[in-house]
N, C-alpha and C. Protein backbone atom coordinates (compact mmCIF):
# COMPACT_ATOMS: atom_id res chain seq x y z
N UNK A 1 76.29 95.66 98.25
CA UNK A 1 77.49 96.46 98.10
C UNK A 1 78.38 95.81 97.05
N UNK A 2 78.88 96.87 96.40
CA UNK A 2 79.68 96.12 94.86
C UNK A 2 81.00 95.49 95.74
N UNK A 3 81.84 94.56 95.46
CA UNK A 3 82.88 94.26 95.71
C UNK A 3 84.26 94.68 94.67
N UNK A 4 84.92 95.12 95.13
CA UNK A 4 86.09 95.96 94.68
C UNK A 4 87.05 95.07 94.06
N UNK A 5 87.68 94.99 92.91
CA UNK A 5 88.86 94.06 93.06
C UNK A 5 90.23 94.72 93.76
N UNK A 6 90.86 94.09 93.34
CA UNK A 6 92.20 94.15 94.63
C UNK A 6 92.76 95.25 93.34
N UNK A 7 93.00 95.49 92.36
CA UNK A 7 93.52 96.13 91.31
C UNK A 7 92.89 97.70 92.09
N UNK A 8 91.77 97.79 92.08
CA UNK A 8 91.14 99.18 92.41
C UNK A 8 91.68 99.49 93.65
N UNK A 9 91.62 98.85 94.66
CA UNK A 9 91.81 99.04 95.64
C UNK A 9 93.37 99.80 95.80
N UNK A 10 94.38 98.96 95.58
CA UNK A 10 95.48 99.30 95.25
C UNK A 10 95.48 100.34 94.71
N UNK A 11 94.84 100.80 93.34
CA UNK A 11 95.18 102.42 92.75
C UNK A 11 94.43 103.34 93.87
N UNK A 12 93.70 102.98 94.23
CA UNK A 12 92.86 104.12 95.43
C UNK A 12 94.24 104.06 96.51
N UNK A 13 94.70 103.20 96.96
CA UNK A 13 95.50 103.29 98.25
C UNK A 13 96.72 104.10 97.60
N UNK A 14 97.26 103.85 96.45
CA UNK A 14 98.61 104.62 95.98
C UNK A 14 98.24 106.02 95.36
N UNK A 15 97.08 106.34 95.39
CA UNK A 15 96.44 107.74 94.59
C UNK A 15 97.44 108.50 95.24
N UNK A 16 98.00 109.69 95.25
CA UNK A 16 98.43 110.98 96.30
C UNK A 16 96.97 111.73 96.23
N UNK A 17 96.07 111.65 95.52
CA UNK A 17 95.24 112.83 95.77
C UNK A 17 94.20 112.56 96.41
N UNK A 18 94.20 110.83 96.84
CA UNK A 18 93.02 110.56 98.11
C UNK A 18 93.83 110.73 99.28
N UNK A 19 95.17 111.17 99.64
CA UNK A 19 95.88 111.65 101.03
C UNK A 19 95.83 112.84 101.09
N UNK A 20 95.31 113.22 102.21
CA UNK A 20 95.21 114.59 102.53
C UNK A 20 96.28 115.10 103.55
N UNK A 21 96.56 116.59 103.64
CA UNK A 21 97.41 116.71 104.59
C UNK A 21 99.19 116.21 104.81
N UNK A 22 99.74 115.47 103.84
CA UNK A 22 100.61 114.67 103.66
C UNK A 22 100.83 113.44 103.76
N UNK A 23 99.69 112.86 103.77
CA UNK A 23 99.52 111.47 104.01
C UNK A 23 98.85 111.06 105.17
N UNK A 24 98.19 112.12 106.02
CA UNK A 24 97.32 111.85 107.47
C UNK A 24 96.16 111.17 107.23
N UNK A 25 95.11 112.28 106.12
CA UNK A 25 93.99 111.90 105.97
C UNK A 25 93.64 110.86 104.86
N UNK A 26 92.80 109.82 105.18
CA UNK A 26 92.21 109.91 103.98
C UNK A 26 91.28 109.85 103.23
N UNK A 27 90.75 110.19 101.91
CA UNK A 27 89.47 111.35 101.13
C UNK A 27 89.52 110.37 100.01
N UNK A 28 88.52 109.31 99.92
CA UNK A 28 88.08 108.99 98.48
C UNK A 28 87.02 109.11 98.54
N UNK A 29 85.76 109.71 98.23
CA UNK A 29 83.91 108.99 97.66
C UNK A 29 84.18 108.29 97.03
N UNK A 30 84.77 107.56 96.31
CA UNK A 30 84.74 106.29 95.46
C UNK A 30 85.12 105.00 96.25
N UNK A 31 85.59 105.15 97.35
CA UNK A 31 85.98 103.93 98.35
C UNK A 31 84.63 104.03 99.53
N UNK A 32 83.76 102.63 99.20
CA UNK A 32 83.04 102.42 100.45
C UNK A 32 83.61 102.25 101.61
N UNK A 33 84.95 101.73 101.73
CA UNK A 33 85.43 101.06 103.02
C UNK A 33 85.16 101.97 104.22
N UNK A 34 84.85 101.50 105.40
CA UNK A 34 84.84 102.77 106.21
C UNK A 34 86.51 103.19 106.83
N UNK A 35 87.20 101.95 106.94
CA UNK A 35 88.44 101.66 107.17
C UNK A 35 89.83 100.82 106.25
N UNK A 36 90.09 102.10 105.85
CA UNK A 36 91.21 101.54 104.29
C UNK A 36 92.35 101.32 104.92
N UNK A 37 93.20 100.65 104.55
CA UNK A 37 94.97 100.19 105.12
C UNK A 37 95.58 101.51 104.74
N UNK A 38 96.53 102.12 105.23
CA UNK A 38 97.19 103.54 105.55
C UNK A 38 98.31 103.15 104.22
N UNK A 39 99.27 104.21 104.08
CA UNK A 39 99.68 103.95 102.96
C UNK A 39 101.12 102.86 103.25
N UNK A 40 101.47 102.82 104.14
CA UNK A 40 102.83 101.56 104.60
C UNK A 40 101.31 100.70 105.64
N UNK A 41 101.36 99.32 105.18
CA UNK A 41 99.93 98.26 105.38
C UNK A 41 100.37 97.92 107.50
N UNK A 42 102.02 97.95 107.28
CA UNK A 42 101.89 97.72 108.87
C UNK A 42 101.54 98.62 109.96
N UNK A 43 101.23 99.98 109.78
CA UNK A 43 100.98 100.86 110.39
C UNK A 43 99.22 101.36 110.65
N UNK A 44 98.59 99.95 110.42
CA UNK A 44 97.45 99.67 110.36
C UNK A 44 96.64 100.89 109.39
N UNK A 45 95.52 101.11 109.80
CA UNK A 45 94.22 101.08 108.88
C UNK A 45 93.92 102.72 109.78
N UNK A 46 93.42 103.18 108.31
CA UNK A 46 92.84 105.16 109.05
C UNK A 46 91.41 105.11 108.33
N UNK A 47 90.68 106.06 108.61
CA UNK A 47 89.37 106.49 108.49
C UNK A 47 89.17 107.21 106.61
N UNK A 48 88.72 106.52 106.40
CA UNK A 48 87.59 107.33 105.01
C UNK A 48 87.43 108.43 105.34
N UNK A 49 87.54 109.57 105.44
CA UNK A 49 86.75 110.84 105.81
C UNK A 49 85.73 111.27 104.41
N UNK A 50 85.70 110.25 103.75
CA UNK A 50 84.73 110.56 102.54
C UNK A 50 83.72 110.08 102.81
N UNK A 51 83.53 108.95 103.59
CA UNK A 51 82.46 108.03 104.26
C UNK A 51 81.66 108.61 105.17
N UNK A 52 80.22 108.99 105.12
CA UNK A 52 79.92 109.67 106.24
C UNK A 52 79.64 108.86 107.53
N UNK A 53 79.52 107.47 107.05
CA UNK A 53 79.92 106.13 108.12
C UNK A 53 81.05 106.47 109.12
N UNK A 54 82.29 106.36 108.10
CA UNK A 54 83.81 106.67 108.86
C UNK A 54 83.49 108.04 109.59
N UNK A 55 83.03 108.63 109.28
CA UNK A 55 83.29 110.13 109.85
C UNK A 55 82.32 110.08 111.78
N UNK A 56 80.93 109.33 111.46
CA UNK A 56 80.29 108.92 112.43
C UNK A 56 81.23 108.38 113.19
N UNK A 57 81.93 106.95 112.70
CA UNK A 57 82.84 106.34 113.91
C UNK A 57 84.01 107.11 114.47
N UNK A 58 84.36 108.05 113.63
CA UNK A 58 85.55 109.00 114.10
C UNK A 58 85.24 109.43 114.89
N UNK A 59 84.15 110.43 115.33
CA UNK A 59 83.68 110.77 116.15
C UNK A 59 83.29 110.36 117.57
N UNK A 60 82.39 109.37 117.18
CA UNK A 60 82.46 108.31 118.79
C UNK A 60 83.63 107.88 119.02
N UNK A 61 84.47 107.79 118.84
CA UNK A 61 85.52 107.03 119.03
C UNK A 61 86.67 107.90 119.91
N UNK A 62 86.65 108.93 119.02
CA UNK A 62 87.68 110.35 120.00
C UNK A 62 86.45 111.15 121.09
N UNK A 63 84.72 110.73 121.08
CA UNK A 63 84.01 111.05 121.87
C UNK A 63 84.38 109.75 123.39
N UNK A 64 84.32 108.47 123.39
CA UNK A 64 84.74 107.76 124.12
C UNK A 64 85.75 108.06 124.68
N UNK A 65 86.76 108.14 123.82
CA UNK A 65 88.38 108.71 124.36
C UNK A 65 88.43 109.73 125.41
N UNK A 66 87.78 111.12 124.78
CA UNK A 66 87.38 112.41 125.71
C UNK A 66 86.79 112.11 126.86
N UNK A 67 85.55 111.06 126.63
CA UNK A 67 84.68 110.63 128.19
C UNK A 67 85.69 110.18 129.14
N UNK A 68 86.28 108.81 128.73
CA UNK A 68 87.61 108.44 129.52
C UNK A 68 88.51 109.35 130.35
N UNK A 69 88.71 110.28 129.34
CA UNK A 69 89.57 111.18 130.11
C UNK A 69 89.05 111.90 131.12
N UNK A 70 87.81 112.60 131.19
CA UNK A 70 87.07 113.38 131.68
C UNK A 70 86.96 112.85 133.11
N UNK A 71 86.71 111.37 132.86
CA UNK A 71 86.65 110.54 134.15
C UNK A 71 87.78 110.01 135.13
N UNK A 72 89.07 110.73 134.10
CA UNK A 72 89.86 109.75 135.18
C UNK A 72 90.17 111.36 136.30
């Protein structure tokens, strides 16, 4: 896997046109990460939805959530 410098990274995180939705989603194919830092870094880290990786873990993840619930 290529390693990114911090320069790229940064223009991918400040793009407006890899946020979707107003800043909910976010959409690069050019970012492997499966999990990029959100656009303010303390409000932790959101999903690639360009990644079909990220999109897999999205899924299990609000699938776990749903099971949980189901069970309580």
């Amino acid at each position: 896997m290529k390693k990114w410098d911090d320069a790229t990274l940064k223009r991918w995180k400040e793009d407006p046109n890899n946020w979707k939705c107003g800043g909910l989603f976010y959409y690069n194919p050019e970012d492997p990460r499966l999990f990029p830092p959100k656009p303010i870094e303390w409000m932790g880290w959101t999903f690639n939805f360009a990644n079909p990786k990220s999109v897999i873990a999205f899924v299990v993840i609000v699938g776990i959530v749903l099971g949980l619930i189901a069970l309580i």
